[in-house]
N, C-alpha and C. Protein backbone atom coordinates (compact mmCIF):
# COMPACT_ATOMS: atom_id res chain seq x y z
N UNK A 1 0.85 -1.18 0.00
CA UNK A 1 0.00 0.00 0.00
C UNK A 1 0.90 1.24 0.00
N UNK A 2 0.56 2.16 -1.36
CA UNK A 2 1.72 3.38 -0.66
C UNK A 2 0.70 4.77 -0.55
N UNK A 3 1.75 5.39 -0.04
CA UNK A 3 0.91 6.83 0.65
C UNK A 3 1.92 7.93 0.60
N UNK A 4 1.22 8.80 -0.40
CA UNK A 4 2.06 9.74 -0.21
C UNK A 4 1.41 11.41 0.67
N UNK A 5 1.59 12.11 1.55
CA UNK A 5 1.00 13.42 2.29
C UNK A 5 0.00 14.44 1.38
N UNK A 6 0.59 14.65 0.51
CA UNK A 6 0.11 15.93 0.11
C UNK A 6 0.16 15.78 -1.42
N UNK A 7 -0.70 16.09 -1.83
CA UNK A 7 -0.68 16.00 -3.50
C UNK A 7 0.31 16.76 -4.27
N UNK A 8 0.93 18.06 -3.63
CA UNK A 8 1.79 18.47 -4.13
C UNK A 8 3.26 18.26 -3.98
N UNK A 9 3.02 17.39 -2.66
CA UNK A 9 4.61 17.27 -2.66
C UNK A 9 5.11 15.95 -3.63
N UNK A 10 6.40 15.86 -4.08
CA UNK A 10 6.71 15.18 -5.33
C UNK A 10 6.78 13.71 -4.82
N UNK A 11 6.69 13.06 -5.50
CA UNK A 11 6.42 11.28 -5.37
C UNK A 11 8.01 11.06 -5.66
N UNK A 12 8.13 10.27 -4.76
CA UNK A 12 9.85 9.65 -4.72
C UNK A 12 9.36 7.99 -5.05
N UNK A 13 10.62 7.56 -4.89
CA UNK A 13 10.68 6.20 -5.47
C UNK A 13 9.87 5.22 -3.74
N UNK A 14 9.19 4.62 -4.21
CA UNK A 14 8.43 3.73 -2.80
C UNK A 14 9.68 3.45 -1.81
N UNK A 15 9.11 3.66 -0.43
CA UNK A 15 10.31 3.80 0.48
C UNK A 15 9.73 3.17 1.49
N UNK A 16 10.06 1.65 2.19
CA UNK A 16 9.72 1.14 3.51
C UNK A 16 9.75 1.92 4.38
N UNK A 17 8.71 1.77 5.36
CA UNK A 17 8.96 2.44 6.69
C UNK A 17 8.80 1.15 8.04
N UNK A 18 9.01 0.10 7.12
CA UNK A 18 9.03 -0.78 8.51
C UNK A 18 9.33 -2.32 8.00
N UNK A 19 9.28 -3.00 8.77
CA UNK A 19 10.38 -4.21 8.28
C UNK A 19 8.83 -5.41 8.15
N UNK A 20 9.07 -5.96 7.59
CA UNK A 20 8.01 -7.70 7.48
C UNK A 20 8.94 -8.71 6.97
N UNK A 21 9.28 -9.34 7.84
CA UNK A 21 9.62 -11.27 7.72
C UNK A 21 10.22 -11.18 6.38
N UNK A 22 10.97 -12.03 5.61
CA UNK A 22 10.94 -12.25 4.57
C UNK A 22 10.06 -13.81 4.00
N UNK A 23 9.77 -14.03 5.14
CA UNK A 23 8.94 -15.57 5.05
C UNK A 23 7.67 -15.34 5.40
N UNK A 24 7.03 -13.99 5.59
CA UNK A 24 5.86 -13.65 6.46
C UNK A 24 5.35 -12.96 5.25
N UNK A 25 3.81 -13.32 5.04
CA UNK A 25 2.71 -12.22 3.62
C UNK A 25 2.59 -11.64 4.55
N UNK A 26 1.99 -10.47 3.85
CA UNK A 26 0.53 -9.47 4.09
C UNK A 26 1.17 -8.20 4.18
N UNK A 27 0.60 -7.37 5.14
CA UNK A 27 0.32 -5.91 4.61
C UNK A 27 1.88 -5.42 4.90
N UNK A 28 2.08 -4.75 3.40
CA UNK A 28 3.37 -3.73 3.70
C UNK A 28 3.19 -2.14 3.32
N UNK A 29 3.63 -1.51 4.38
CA UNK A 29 3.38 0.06 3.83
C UNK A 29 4.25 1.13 3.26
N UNK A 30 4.51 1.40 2.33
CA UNK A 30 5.53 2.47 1.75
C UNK A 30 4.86 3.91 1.28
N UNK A 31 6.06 4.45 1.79
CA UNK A 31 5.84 5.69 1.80
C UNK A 31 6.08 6.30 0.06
N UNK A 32 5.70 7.38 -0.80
CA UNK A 32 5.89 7.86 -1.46
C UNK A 32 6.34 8.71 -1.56
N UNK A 33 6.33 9.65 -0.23
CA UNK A 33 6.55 11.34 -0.12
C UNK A 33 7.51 11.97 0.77
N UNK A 34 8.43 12.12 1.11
CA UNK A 34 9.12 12.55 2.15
C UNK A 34 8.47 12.93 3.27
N UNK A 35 7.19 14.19 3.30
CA UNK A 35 6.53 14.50 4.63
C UNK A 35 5.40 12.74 4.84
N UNK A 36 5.35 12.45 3.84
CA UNK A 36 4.12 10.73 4.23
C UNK A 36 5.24 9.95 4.83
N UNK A 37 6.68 9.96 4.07
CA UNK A 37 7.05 8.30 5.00
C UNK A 37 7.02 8.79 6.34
N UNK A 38 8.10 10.18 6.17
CA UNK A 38 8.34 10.62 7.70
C UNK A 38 7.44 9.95 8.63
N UNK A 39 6.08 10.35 8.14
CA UNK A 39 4.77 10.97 9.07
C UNK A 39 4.37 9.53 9.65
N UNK A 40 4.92 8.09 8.97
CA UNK A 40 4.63 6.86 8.76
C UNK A 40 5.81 6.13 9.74
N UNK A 41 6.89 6.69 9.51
CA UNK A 41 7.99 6.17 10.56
C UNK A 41 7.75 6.55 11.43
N UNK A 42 7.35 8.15 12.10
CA UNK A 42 7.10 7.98 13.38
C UNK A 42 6.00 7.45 13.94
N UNK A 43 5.06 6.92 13.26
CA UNK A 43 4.01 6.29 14.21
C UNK A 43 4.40 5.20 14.40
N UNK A 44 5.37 4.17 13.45
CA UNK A 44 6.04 2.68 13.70
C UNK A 44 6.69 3.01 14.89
N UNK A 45 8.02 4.23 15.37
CA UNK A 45 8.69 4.43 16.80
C UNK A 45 8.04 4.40 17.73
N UNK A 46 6.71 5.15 17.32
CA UNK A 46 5.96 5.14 18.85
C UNK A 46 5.04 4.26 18.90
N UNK A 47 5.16 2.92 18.36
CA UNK A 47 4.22 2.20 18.39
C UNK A 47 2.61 2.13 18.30
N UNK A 48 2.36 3.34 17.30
CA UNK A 48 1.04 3.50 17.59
C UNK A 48 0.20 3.24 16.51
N UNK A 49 0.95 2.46 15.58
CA UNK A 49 -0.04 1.38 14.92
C UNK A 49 -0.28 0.49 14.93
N UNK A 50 -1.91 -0.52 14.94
CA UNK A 50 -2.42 -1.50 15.51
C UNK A 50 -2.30 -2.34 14.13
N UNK A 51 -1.71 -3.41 14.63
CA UNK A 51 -1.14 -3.94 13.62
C UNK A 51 -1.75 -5.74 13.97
N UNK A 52 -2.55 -6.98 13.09
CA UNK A 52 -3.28 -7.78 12.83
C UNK A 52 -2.88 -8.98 12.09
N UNK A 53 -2.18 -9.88 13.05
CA UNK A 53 -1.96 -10.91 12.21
C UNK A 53 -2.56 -12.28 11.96
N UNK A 54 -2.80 -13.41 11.47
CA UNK A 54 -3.50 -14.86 11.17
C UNK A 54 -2.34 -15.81 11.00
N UNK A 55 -2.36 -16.86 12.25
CA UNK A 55 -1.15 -17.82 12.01
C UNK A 55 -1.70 -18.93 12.18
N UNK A 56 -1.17 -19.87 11.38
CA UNK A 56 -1.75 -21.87 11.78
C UNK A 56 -0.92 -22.01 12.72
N UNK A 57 -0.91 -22.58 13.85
CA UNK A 57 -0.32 -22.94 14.70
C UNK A 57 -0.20 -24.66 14.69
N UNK A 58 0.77 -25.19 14.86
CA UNK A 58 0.72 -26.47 15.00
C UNK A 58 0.26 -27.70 15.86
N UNK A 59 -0.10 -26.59 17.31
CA UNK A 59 -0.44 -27.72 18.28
C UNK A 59 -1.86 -26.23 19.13
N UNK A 60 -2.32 -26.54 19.65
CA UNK A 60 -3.15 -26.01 20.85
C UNK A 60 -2.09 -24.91 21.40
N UNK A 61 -2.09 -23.68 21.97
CA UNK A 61 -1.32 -23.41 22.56
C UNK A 61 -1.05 -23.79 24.08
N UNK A 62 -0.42 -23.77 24.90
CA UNK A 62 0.25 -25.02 24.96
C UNK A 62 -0.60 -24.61 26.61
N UNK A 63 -1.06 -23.63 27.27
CA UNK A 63 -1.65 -23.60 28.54
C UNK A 63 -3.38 -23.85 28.66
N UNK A 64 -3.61 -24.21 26.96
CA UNK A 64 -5.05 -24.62 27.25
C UNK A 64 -4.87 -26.35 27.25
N UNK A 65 -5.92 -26.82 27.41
CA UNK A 65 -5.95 -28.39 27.20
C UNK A 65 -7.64 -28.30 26.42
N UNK A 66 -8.43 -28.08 26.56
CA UNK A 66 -9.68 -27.89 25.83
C UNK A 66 -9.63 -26.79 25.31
N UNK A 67 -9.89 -26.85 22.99
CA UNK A 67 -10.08 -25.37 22.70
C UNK A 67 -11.50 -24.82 22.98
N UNK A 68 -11.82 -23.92 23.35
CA UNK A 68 -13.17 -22.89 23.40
C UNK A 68 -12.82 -22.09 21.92
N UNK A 69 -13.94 -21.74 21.52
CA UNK A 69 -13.93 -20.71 20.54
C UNK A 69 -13.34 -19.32 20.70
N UNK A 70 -13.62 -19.02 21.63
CA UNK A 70 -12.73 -17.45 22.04
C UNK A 70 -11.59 -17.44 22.82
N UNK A 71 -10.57 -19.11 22.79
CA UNK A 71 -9.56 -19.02 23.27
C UNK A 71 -8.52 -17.67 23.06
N UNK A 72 -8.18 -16.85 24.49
CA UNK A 72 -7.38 -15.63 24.44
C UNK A 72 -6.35 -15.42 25.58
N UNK A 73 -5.22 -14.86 25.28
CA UNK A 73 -4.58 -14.49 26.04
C UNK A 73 -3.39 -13.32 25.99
N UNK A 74 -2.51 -13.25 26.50
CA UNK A 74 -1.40 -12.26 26.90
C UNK A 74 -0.22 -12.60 27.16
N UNK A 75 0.76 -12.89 26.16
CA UNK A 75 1.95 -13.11 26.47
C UNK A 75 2.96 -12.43 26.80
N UNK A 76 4.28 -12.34 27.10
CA UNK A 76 5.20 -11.57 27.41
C UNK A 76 6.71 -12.26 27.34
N UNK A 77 7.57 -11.21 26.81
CA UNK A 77 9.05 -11.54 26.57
C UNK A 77 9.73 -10.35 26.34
N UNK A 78 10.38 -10.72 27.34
CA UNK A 78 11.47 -9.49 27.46
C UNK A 78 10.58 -7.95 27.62
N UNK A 79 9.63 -8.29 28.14
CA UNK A 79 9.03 -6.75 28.70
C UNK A 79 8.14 -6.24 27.44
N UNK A 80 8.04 -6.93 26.30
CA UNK A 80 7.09 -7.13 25.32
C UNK A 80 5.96 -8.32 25.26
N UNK A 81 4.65 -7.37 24.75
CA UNK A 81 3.48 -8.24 24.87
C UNK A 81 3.12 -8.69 23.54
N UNK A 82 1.97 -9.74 23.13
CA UNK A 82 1.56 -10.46 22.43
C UNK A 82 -0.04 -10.55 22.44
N UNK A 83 -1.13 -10.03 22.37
CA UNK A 83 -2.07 -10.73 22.60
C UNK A 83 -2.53 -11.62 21.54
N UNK A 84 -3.45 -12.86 22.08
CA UNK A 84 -3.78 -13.81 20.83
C UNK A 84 -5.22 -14.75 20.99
N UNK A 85 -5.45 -14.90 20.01
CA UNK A 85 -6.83 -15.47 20.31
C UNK A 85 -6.90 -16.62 19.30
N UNK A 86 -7.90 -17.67 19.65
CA UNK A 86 -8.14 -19.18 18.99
C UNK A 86 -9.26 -18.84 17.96
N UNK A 87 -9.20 -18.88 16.63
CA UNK A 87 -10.33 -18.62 15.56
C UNK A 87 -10.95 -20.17 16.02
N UNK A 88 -10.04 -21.40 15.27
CA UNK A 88 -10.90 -22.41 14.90
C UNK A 88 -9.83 -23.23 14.89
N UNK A 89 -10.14 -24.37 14.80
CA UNK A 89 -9.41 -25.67 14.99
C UNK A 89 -9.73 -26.43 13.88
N UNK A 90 -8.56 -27.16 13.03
CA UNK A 90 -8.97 -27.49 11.71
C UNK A 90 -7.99 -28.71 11.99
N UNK A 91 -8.06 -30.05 10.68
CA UNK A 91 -7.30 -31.13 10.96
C UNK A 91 -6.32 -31.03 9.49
N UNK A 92 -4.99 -31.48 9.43
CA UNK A 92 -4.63 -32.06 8.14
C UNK A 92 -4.40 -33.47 8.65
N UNK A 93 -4.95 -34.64 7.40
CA UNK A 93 -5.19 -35.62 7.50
C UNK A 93 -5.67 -36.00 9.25
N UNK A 94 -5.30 -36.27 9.85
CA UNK A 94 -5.72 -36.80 11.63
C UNK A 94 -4.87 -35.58 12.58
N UNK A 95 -3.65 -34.93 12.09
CA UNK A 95 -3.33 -33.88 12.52
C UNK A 95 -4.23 -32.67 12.98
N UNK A 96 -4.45 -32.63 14.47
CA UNK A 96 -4.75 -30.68 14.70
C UNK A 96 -4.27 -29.80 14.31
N UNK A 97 -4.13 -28.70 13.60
CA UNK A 97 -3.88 -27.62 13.49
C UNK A 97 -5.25 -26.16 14.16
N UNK A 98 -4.23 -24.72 14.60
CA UNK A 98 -5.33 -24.47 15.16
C UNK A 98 -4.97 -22.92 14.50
N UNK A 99 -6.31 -22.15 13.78
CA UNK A 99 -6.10 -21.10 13.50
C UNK A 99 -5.97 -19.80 14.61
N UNK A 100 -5.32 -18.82 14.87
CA UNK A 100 -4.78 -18.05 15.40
C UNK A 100 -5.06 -16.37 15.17
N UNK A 101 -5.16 -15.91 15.85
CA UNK A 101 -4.99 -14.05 15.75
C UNK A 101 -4.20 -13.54 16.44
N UNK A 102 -2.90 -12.46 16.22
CA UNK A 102 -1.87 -12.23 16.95
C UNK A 102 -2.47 -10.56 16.82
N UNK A 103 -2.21 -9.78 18.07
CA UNK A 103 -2.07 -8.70 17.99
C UNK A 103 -1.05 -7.75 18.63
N UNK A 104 0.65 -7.86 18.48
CA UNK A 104 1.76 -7.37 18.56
C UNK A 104 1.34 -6.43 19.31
N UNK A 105 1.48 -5.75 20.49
CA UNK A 105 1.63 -4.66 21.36
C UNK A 105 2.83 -3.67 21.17
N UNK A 106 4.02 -4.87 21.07
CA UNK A 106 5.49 -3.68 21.09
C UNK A 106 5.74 -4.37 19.77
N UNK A 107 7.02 -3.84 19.06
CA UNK A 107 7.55 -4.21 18.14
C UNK A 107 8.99 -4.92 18.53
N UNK A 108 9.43 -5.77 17.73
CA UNK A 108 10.53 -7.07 17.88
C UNK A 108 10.70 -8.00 16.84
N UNK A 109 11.87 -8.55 16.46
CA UNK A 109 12.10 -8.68 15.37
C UNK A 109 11.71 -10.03 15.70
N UNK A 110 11.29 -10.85 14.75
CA UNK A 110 10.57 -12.13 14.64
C UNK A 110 9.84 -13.22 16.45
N UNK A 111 9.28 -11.11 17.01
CA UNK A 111 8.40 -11.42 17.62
C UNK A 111 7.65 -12.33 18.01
N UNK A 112 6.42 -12.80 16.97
CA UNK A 112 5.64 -13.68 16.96
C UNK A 112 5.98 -15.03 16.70
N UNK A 113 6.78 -15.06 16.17
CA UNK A 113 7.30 -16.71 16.20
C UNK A 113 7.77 -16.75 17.59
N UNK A 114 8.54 -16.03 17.95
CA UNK A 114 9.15 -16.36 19.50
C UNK A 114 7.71 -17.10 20.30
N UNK A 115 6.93 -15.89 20.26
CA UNK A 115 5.98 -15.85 21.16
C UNK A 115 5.42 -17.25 20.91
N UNK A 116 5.18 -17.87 19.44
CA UNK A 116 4.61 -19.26 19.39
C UNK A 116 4.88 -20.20 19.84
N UNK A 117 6.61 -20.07 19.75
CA UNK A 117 7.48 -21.30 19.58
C UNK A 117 7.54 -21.01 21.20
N UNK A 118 8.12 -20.51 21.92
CA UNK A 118 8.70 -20.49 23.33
C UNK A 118 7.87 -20.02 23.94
N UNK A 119 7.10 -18.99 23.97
CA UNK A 119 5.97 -18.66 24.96
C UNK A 119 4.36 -19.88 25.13
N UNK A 120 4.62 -20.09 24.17
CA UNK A 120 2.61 -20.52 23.89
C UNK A 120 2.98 -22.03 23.61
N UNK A 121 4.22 -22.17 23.73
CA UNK A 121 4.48 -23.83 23.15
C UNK A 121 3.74 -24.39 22.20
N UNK A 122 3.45 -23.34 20.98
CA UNK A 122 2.79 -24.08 19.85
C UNK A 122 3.43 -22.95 18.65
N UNK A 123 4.59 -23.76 17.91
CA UNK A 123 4.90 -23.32 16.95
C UNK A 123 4.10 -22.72 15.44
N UNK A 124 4.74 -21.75 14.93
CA UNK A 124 3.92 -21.85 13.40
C UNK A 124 4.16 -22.88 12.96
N UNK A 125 3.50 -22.93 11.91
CA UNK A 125 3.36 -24.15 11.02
C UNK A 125 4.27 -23.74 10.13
N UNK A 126 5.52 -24.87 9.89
CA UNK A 126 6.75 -24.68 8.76
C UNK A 126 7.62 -23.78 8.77
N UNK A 127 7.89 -23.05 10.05
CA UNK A 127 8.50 -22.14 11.14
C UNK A 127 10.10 -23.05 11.66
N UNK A 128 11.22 -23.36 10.62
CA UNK A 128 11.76 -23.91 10.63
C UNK A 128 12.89 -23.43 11.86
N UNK A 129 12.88 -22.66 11.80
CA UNK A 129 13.75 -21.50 12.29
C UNK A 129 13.27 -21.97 14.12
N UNK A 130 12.05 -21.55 14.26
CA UNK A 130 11.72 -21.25 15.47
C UNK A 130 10.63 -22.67 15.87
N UNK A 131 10.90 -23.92 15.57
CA UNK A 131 10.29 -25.03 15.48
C UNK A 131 9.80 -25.70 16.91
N UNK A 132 10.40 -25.54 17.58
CA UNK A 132 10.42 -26.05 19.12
C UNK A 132 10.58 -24.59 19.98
N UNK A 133 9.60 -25.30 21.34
CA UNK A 133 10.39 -24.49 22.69
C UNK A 133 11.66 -25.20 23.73
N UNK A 134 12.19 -24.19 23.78
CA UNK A 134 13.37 -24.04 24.38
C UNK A 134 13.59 -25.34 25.49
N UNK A 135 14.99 -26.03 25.76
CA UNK A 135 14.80 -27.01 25.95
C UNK A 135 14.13 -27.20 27.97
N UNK A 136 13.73 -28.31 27.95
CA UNK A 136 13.07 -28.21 29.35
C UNK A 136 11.21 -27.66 29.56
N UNK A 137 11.02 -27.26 28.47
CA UNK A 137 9.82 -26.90 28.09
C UNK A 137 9.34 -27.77 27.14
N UNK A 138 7.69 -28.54 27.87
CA UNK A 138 7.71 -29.65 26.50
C UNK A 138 5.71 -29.07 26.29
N UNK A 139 5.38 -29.77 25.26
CA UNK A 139 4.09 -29.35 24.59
C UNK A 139 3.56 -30.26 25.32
N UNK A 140 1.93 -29.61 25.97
CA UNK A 140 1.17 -30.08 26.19
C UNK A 140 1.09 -30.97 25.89
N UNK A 141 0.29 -31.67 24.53
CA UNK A 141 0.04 -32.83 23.94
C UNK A 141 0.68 -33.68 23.16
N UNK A 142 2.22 -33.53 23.75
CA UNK A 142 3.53 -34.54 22.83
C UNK A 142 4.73 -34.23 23.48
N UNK A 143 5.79 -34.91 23.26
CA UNK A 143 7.17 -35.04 23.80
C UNK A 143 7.86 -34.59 22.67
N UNK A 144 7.58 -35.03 21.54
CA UNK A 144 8.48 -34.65 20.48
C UNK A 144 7.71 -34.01 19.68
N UNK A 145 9.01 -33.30 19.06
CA UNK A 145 8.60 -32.38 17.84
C UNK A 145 7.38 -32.71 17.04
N UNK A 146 6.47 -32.27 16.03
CA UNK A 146 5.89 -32.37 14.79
C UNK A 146 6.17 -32.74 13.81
N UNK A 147 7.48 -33.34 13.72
CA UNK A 147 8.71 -33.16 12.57
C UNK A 147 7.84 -33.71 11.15
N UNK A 148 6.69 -34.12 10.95
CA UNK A 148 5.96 -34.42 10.27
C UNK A 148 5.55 -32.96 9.14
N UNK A 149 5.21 -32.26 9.92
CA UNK A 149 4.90 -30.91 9.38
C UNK A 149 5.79 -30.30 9.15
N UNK A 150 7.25 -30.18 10.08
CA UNK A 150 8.25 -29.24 9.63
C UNK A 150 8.75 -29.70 8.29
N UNK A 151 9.03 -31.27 7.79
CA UNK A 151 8.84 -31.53 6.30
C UNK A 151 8.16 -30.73 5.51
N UNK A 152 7.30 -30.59 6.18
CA UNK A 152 5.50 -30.13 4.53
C UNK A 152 6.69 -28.85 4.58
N UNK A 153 7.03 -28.07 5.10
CA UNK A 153 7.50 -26.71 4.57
C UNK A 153 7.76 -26.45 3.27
N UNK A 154 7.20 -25.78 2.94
CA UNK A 154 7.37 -24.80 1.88
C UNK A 154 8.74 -24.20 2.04
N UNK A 155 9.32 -23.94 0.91
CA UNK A 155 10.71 -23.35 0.48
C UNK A 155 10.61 -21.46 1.20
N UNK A 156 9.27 -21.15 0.57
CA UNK A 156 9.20 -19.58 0.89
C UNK A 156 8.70 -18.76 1.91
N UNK A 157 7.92 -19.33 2.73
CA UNK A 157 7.17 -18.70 3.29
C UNK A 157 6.71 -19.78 5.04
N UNK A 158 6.04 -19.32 5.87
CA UNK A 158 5.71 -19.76 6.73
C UNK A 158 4.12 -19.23 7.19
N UNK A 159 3.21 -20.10 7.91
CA UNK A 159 1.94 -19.77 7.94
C UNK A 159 1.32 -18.49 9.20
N UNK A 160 2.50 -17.40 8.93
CA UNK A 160 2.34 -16.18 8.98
C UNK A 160 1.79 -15.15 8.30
N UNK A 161 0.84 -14.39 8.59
CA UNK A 161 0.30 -13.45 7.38
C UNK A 161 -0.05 -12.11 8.03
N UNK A 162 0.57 -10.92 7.65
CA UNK A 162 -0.03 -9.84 8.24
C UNK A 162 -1.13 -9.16 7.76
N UNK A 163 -2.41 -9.54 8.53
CA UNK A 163 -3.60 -8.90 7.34
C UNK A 163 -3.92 -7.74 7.66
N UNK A 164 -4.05 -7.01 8.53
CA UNK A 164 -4.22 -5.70 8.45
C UNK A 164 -3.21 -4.66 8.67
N UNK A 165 -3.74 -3.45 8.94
CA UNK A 165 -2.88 -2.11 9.86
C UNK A 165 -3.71 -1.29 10.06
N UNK A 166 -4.08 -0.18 10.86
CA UNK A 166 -4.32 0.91 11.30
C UNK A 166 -3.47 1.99 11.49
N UNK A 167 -3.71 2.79 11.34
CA UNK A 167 -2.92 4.15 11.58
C UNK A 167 -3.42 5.42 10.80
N UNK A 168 -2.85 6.38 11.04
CA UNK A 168 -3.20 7.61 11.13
C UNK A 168 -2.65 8.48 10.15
N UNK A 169 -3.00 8.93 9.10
CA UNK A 169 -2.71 9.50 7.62
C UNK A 169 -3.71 11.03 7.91
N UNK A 170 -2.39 11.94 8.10
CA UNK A 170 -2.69 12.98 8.46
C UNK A 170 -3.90 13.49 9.27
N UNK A 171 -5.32 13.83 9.01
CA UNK A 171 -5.74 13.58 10.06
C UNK A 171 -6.87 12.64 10.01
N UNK A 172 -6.87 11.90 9.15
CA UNK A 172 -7.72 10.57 9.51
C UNK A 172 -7.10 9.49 9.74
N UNK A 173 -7.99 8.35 10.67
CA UNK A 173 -7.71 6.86 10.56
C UNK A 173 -8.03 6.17 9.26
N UNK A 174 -6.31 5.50 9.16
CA UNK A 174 -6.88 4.66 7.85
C UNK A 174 -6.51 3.31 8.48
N UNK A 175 -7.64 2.27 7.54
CA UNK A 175 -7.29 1.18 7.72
C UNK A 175 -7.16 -0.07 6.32
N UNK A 176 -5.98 -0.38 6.68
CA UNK A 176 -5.64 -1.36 4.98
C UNK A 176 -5.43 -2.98 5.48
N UNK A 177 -6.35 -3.44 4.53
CA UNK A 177 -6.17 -5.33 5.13
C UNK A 177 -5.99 -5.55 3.80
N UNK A 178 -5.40 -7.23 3.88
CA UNK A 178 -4.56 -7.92 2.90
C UNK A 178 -4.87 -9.60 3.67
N UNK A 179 -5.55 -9.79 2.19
CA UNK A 179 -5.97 -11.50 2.32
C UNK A 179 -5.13 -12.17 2.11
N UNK A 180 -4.53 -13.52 2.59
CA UNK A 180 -3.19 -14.34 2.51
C UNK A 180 -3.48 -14.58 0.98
N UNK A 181 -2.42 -15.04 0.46
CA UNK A 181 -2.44 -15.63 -0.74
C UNK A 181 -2.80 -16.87 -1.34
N UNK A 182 -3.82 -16.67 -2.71
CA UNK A 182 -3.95 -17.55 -2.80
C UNK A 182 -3.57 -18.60 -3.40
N UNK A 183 -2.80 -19.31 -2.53
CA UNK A 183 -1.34 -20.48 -3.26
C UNK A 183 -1.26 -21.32 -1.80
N UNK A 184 -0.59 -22.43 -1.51
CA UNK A 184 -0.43 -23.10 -0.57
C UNK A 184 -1.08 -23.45 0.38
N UNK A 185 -0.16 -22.81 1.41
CA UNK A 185 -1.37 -23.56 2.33
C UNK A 185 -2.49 -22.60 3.06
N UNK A 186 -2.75 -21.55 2.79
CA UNK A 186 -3.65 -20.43 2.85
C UNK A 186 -4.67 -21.21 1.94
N UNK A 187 -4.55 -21.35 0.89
CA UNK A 187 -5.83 -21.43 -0.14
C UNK A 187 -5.94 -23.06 -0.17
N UNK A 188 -5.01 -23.93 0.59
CA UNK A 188 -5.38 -25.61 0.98
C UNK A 188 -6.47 -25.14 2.33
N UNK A 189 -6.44 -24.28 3.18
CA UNK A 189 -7.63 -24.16 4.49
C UNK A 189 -8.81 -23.48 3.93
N UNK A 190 -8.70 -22.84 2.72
CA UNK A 190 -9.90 -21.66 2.09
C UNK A 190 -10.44 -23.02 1.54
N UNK A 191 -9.97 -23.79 1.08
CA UNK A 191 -10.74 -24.67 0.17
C UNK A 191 -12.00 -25.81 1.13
N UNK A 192 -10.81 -26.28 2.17
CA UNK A 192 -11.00 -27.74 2.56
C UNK A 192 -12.07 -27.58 3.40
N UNK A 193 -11.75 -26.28 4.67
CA UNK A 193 -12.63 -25.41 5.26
C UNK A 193 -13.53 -24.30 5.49
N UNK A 194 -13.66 -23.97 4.06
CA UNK A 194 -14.10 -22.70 3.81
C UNK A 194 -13.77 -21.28 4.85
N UNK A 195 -12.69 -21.27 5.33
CA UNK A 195 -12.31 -20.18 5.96
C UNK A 195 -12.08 -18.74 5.36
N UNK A 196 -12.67 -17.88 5.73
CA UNK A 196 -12.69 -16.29 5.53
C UNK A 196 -11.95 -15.79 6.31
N UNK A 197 -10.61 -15.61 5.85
CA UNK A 197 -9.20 -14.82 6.30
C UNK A 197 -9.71 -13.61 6.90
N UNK A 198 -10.61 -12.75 6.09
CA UNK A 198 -10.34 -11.21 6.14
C UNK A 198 -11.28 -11.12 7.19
N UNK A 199 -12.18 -12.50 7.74
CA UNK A 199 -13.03 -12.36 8.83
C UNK A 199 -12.48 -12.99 10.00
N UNK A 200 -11.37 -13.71 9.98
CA UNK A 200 -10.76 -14.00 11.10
C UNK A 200 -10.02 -12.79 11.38
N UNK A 201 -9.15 -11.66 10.52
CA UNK A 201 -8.30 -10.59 11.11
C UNK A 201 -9.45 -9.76 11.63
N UNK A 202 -10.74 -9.99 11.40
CA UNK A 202 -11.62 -8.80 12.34
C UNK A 202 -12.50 -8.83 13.09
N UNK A 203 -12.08 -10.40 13.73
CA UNK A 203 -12.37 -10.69 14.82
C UNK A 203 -12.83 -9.41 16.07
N UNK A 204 -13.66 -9.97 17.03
CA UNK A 204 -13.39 -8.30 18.25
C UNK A 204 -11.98 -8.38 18.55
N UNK A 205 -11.40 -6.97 18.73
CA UNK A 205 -10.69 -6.73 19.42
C UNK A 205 -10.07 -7.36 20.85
N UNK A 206 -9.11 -8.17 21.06
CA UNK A 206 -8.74 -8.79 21.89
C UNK A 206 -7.39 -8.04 23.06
C-alpha cells in the first residue's frame, strides 16, 4: 500500500517504513513522499499502529488443554506483549492444526514466532527457524517435535500473514487489510474449510 502526504509534494521512489519477515505475507506500507514516510515512521517508533496478524499454529497453545472458541490471552518476553486469540481448529489428515490471531503490542524482530514457539508452546506451522520451545519446556500434547509438518514446509514462506494495519494519515484513521495468498497452504484451508481470512483478522478486538 503506498501513501504519499500531500498532492503536491513530489512522489519519490516507494520507500519502507518498517520491516516484514521475509517468510511472512501481508500488509506492507511504503511511503511515497518525504513528509508521508516521515509521518509513517514515526508512528512505527511510537508504536502506535495496531497492527493484525493470522497464524496456523501447529499444536493447541500449549496452557489450554480444551479449545473454546474465544480461546485468548497475553503473552510476554522481554518486557514485550503479544495478545492472541483461537479462531478455529482445523485437521490435516488426523493432525490438529489451530487457526490463530496475533495482535503485537510492542515491536521485535521475529516477535511472533518467538511468542509461538517459546511462549505458547505451539509453533507456526513450517516455522523452521523457530520449530520447538526451548529445551526443558515440552508441549502439552507430545514429547516430540511435529517433525511431520516441519517436512511439509514450503521453500518460501511460513503460515504467517499480516492482514491488516491501522494508523493515522494525516488527520484521519486509515485502515488497509490484505488476504493471505492464494497459493499453498492459505488457499489448501480456504478450500477444505471454507475459511474467511479477512473475517478471522476482524475478529473483536482482543
Amino acid at each position: 500500500m503506498l501513501f504519499s502526504s500531500r498532492l503536491q509534494h513530489p512522489f519519490h521512489a516507494p520507500k519502507s517504513v518498517h520491516r516484514l519477515d521475509g517468510l511472512v505475507s501481508g500488509t506492507l506500507l511504503l511511503g511515497t513522499s518525504v513528509p508521508g514516510t516521515r509521518q509513517l515512521a514515526k508512528q512505527f517508533r511510537r508504536r502506535s499502529i495496531a497492527k493484525r496478524y493470522v497464524a496456523i499454529l501447529s499444536q493447541l497453545p500449549g496452557q489450554f488443554s480444551v479449545l473454546e472458541k474465544q480461546d485468548e490471552g497475553l503473552v510476554e518476553t522481554e518486557g514485550r506483549s503479544t495478545a492472541w486469540q483461537v479462531h478455529t481448529r482445523m485437521m490435516i489428515n488426523t493432525t490438529p492444526v489451530y487457526v490463530v490471531r496475533f495482535e503485537p503490542r510492542e515491536g521485535k524482530n521475529h516477535q511472533l514466532r518467538l511468542h509461538a514457539a517459546h511462549e505458547l508452546n505451539a509453533p507456526i506451522m513450517f516455522d523452521r527457524r523457530y520449530p520447538l520451545a526451548p529445551d526443558g519446556l515440552k508441549p502439552l500434547s507430545m514429547t516430540q517435535p511435529r517433525a511431520d509438518l516441519v517436512k511439509q514446509a514450503p521453500q518460501d514462506g511460513i503460515a504467517l500473514h499480516c492482514a491488516s494495519m491501522t494508523f493515522r494519515f494525516g488527520l484521519q484513521e486509515t485502515h488497509v487489510a490484505c488476504e493471505p495468498p492464494s497459493l499453498g497452504i492459505w488457499q489448501h484451508f480456504s478450500k477444505m474449510y471454507g475459511i474467511n481470512w479477512t473475517q478471522v483478522a476482524h475478529m473483536d478486538s482482543i
